[in-house]
N, C-alpha and C. Protein backbone atom coordinates (compact mmCIF):
# COMPACT_ATOMS: atom_id res chain seq x y z
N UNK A 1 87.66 97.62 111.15
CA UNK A 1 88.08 98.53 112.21
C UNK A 1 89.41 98.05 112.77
N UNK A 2 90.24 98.98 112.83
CA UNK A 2 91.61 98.90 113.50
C UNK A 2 91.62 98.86 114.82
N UNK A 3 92.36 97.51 115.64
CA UNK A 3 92.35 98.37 117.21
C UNK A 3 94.07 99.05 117.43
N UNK A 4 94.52 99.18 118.46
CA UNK A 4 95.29 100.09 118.94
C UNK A 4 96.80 99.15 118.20
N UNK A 5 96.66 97.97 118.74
CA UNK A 5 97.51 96.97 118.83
C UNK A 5 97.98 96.65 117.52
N UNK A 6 96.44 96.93 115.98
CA UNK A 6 96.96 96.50 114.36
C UNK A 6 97.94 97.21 114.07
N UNK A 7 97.58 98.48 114.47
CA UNK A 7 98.32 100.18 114.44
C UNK A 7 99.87 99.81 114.63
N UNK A 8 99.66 99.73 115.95
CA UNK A 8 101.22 99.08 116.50
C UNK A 8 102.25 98.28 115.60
N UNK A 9 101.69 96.90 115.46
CA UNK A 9 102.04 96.06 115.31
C UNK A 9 102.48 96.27 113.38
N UNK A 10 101.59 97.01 112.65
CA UNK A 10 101.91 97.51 111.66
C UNK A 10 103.56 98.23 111.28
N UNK A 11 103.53 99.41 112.13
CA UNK A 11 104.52 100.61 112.37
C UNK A 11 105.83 99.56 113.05
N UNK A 12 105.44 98.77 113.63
CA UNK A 12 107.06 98.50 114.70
C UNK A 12 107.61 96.79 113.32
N UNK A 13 106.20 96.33 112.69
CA UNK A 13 107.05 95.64 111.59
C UNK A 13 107.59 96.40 110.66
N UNK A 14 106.96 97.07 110.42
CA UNK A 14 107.79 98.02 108.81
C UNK A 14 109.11 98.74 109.02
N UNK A 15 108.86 99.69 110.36
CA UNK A 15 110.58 100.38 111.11
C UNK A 15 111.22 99.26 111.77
N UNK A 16 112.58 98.90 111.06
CA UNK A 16 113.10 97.87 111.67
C UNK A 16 113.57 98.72 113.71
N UNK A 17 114.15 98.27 114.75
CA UNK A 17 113.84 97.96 115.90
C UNK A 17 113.15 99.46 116.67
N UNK A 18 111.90 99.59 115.68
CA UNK A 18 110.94 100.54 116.53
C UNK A 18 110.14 100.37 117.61
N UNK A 19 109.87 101.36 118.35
CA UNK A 19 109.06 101.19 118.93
C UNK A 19 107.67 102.01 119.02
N UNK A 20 106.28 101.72 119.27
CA UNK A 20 105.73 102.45 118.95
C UNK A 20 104.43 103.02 119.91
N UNK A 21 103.69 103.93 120.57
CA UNK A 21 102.93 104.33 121.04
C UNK A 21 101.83 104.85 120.70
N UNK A 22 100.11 103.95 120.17
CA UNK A 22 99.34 104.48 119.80
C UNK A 22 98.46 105.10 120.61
N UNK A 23 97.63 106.07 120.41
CA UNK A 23 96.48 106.50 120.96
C UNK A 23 94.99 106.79 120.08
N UNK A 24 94.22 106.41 120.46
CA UNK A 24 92.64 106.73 119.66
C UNK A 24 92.24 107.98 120.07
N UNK A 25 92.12 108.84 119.27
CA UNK A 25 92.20 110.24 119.48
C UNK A 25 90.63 110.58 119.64
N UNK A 26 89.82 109.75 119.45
CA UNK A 26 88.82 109.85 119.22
C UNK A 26 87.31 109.04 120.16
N UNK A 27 88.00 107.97 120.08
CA UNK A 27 87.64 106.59 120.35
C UNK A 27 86.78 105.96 119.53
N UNK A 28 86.69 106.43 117.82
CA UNK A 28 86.23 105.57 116.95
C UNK A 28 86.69 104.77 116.09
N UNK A 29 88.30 104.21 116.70
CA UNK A 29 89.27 103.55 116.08
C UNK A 29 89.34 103.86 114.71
N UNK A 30 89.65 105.30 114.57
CA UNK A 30 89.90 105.75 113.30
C UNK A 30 90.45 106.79 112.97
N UNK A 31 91.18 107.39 114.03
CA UNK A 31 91.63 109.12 114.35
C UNK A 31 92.35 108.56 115.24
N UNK A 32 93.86 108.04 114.66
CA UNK A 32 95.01 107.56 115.87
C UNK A 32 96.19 109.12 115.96
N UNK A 33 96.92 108.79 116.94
CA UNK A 33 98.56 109.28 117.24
C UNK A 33 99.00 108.40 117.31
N UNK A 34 100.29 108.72 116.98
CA UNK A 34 101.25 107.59 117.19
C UNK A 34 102.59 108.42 117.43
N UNK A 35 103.46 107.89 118.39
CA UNK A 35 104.68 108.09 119.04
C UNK A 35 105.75 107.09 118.35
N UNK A 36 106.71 107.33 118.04
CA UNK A 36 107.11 106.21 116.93
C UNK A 36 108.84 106.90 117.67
N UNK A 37 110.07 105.67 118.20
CA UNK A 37 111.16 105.89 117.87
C UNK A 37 111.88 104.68 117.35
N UNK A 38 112.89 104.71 116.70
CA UNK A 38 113.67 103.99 115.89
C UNK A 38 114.94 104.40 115.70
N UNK A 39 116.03 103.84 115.47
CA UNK A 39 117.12 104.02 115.44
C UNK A 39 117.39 104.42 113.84
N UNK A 40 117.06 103.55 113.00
CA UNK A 40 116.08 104.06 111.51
C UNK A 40 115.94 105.20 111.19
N UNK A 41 115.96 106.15 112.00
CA UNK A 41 115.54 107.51 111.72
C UNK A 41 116.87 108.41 111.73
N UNK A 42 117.73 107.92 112.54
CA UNK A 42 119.23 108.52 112.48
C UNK A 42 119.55 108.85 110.96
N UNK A 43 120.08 110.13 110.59
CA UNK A 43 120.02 111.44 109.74
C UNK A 43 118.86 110.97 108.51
N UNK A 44 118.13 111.07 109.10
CA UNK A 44 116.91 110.93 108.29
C UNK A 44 116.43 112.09 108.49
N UNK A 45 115.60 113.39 107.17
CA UNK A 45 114.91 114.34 108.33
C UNK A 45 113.65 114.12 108.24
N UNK A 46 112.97 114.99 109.05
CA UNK A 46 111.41 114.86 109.73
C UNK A 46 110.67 114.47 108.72
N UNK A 47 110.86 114.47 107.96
CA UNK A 47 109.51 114.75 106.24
C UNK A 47 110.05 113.12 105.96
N UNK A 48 111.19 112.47 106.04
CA UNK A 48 111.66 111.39 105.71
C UNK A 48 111.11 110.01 106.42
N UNK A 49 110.86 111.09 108.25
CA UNK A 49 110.65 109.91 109.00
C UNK A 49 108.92 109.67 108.96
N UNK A 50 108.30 110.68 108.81
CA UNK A 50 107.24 110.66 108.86
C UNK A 50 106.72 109.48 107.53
N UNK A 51 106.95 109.79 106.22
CA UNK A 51 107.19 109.47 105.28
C UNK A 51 107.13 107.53 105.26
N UNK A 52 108.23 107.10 106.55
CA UNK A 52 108.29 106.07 106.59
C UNK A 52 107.28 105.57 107.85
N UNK A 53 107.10 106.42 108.57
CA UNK A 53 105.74 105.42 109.03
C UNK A 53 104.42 105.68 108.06
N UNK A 54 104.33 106.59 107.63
CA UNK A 54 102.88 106.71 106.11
C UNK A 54 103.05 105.35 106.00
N UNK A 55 104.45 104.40 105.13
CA UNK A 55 104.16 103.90 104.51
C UNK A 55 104.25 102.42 105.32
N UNK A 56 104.27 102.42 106.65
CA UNK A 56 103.81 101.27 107.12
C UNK A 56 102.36 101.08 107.51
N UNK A 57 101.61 101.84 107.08
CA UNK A 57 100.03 102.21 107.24
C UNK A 57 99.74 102.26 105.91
N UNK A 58 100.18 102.64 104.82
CA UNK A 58 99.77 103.36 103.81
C UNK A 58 98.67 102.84 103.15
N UNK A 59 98.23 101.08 103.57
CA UNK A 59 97.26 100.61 102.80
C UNK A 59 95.87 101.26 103.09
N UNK A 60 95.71 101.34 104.53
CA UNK A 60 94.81 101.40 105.47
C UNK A 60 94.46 103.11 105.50
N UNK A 61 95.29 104.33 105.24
CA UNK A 61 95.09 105.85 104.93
C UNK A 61 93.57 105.87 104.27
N UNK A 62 93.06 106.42 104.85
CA UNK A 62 91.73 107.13 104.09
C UNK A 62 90.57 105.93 103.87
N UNK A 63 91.01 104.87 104.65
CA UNK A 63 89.98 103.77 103.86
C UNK A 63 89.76 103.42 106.25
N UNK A 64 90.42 102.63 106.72
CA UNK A 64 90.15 102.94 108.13
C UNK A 64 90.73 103.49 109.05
N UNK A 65 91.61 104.18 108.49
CA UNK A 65 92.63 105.17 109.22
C UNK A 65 92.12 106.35 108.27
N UNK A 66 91.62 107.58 108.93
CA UNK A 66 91.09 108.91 108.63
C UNK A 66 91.94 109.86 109.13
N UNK A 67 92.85 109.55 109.85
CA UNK A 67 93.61 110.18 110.44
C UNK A 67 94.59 109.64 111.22
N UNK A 68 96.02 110.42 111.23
CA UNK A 68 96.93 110.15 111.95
C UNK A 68 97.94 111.05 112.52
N UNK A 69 98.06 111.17 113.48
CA UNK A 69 99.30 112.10 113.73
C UNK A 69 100.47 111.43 114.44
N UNK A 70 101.74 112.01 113.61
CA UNK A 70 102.84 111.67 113.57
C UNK A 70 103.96 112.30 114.85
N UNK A 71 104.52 111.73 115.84
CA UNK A 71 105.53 112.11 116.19
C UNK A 71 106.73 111.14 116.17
N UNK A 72 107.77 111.61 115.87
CA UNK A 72 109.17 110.25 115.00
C UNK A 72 110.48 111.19 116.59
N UNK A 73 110.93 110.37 116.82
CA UNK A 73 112.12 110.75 117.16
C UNK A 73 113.22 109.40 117.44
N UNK A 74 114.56 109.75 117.86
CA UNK A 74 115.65 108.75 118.10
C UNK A 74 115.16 108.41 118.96
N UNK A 75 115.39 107.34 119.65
CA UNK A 75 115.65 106.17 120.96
C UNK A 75 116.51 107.57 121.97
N UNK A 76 117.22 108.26 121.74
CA UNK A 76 118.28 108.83 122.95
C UNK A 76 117.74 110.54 122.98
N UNK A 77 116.59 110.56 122.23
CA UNK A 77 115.73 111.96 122.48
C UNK A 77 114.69 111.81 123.38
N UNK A 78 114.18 110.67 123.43
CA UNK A 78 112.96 110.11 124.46
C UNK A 78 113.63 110.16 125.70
């Protein structure tokens, strides 16, 4: 089982100086959101950024992560 913090700590190592905001959508630590900005993402588009947080999770998809939802934006859109 994942807590809030693996989630985190996953997403903000893989996007170099991200930052990241999880939530348990559920509260069965297995149905997260995540709020994700990075500078990383500059002309990247949406399908790209998303793409790159998948793959800072990607081990964990479908095995204790069942779900995730994605929001990506710049540091100066927040």
């Amino acid at each position: 089982m994942l807590s809030l913090a693996d989630v985190q700590q996953m997403i903000e190592g893989h996007i170099p100086d991200s930052t990241c905001e999880v939530t348990d959508l559920t509260g069965t630590s297995d149905h997260f959101a995540v709020y994700v900005t990075s500078p990383s993402f500059r002309g990247k588009t949406l399908i790209q950024q998303h793409k790159m947080v998948y793959a800072a999770v990607g081990e964990y998809l479908t095995r204790e992560i069942h779900a995730l939802s994605i929001k990506t934006e710049l540091p100066e859109e927040s």
